[in-house]
Protein backbone atom coordinates (compact mmCIF):
# COMPACT_ATOMS: atom_id res chain seq x y z
CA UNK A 1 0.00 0.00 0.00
CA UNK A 2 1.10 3.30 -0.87
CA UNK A 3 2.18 5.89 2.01
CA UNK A 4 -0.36 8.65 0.92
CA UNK A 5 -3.07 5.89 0.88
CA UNK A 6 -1.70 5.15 4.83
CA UNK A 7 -1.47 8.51 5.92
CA UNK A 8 -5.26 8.84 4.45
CA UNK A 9 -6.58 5.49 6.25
CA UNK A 10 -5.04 6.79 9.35
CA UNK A 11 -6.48 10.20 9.57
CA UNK A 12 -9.43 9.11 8.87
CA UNK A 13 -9.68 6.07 11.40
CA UNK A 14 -8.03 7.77 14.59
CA UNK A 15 -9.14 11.45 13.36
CA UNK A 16 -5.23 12.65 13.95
CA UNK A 17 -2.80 14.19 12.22
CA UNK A 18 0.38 11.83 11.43
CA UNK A 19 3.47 13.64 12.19
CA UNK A 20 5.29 13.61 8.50
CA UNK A 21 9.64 14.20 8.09
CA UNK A 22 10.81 17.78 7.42
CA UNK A 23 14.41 15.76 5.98
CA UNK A 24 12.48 13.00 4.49
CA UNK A 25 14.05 10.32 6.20
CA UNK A 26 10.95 8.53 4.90
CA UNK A 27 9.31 7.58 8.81
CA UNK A 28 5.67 8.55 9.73
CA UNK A 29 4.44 8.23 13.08
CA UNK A 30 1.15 9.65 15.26
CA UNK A 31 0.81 9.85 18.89
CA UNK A 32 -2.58 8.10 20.06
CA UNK A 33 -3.85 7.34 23.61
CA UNK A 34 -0.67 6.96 25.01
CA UNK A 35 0.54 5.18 21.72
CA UNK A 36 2.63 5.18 19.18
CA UNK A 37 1.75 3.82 15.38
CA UNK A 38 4.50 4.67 12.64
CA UNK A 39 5.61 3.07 9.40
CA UNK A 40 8.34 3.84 6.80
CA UNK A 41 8.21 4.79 3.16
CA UNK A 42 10.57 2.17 1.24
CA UNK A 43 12.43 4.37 -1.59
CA UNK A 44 12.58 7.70 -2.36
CA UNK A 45 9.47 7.83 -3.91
CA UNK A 46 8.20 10.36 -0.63
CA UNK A 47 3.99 9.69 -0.75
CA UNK A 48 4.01 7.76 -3.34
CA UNK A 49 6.85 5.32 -2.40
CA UNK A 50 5.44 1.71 -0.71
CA UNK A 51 4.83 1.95 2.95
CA UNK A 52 6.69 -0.89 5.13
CA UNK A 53 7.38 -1.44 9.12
CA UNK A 54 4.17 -0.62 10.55
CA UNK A 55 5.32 -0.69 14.08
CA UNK A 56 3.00 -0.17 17.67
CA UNK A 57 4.72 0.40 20.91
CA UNK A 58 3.99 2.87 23.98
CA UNK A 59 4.65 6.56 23.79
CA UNK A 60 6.65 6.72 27.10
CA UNK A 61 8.70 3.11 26.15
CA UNK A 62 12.02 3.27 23.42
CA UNK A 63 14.37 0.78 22.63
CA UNK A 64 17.80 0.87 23.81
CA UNK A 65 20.41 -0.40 21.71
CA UNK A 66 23.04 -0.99 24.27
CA UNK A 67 20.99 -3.71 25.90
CA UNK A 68 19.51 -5.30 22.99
CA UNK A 69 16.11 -3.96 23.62
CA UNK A 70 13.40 -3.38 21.20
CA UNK A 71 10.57 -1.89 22.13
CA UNK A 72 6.76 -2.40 21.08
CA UNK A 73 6.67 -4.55 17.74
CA UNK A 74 5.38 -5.19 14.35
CA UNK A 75 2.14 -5.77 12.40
CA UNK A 76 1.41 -6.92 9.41
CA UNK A 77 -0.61 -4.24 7.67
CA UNK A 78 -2.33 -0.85 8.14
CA UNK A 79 -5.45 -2.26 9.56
CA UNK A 80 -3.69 -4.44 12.37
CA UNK A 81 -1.97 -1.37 13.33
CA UNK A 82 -5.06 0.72 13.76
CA UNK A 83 -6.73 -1.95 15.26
CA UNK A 84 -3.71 -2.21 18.34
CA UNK A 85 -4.44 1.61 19.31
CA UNK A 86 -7.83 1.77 18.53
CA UNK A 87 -9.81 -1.36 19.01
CA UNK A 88 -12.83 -2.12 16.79
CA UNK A 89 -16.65 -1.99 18.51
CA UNK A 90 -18.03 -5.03 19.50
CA UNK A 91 -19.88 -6.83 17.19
CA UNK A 92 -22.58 -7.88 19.66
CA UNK A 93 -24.60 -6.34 22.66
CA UNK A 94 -24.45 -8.02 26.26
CA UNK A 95 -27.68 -9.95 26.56
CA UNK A 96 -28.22 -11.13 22.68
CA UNK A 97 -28.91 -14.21 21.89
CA UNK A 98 -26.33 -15.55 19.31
CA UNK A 99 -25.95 -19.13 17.70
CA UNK A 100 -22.35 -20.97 16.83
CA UNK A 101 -22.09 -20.91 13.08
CA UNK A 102 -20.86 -24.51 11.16
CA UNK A 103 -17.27 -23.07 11.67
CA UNK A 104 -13.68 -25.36 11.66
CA UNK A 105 -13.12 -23.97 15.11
CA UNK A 106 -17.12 -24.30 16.30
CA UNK A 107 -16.41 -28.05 14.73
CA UNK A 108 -13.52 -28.43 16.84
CA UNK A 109 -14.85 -27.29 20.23
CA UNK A 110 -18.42 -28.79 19.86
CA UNK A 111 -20.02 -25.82 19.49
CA UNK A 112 -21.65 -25.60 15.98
CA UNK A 113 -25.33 -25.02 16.78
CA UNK A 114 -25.04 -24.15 20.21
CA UNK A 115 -26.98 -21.34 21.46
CA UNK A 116 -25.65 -18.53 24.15
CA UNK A 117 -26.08 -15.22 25.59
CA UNK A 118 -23.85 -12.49 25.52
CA UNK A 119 -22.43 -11.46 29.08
CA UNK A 120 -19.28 -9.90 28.05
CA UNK A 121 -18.68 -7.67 24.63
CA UNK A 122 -15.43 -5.69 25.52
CA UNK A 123 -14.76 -5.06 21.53
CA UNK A 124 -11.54 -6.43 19.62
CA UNK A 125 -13.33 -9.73 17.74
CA UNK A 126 -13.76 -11.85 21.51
CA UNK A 127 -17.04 -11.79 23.66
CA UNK A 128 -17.91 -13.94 26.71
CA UNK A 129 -20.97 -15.89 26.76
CA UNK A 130 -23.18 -18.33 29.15
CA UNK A 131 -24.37 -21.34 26.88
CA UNK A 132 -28.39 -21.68 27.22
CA UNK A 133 -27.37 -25.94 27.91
CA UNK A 134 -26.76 -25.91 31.50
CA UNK A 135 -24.76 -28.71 30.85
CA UNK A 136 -22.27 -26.75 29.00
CA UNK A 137 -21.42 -23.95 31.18
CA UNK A 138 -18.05 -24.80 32.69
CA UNK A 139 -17.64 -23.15 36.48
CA UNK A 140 -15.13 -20.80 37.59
CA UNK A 141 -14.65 -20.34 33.68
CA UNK A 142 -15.07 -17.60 31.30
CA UNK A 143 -16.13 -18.98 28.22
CA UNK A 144 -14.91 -16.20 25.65
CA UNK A 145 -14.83 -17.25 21.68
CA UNK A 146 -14.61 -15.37 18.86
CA UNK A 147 -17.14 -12.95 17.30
CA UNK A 148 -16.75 -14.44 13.71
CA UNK A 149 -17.78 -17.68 14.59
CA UNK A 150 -21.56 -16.21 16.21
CA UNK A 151 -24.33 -15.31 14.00
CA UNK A 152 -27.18 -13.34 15.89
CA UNK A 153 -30.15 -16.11 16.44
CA UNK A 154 -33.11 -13.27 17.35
CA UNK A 155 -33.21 -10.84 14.43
C-alpha cells in the first residue's frame, strides 16, 4: 500500500494528524492514547513510495540499543496497526442471543449449533458468553470465543 493511501486510512480512522519528516528520512508516526503507530516509506518515492514497518509500541517506552532492547513490535498491515491503538466496537450487545455458526473452530470445540447469551462484549473480535445448555457452562470459567464464529439467532 502506498504511504499517501496510509497517511489517508489513518487520519481518517483515529481522526489525527500523522506527524510527516521535514528531511524525508521517509518515517511517519502519530501519537494516540498513550501510543505510538508509525511506518516507513521504502524508496525515495516520498507519498508515493510503498509503505513498510508498521510498528505499535507505547509513547513513554524506546528501545535501547546498548541492551539489545526493542521496544513495542510489528504488524502486518495498516489495519492491524489501527486496530492495536484503537480497538474495533463489538460486534454484539451483552444480553443477545447468538448461535455458533458450522465453523472449523465451532467443529472443533463442539459448538456448531449451540446457542448462548452475551455477558461480556469488551470489543476487539472476543465476547464472553453463558451457553443456554446448563450442561455446558463450565464453572469458575469464562467462556470467551470469537465474534466471527456467532451469528445473531433473534433478528
Amino acid at each position: 500500500m502506498k504511504v499517501r493511501n496510509v497517511i489517508k486510512k489513518v487520519e481518517k480512522a483515529l481522526g489525527t494528524k500523522v506527524n510527516c519528516p521535514e528531511h524525508k528520512s521517509g518515517k511517519y508516526w502519530v501519537h494516540y492514547d498513550g501510543r505510538v503507530i508509525s511506518w516507513n516509506g521504502n524508496g525515495s518515492g516520498g507519498l508515493d513510495s510503498d509503505a513498510t514497518g508498521y510498528h505499535v509500541r507505547r509513547d513513554n517506552d524506546h528501545s535501547d540499543l546498548q541492551t539489545d532492547y526493542f521496544a513495542g513490535y510489528f504488524v502486518d498491515n495498516p489495519t492491524q496497526m489501527i486496530n492495536a491503538v484503537k480497538p474495533p466496537p463489538p460486534k454484539f450487545k451483552v444480553g443477545s442471543l447468538v448461535r455458533f455458526k458450522d465453523t472449523k473452530r465451532a467443529l472443533r470445540y463442539n459448538l456448531a449449533g449451540r446457542m448462548a447469551i452475551v455477558t461480556t462484549a469488551g470489543g476487539g473480535g472476543m465476547c464472553c458468553v453463558r451457553f443456554c445448555d446448563a450442561t455446558f457452562n463450565r464453572p469458575f470459567h469464562r467462556n470467551y470465543y470469537h465474534e466471527r464464529d456467532m451469528a445473531l439467532a433473534s433478528a
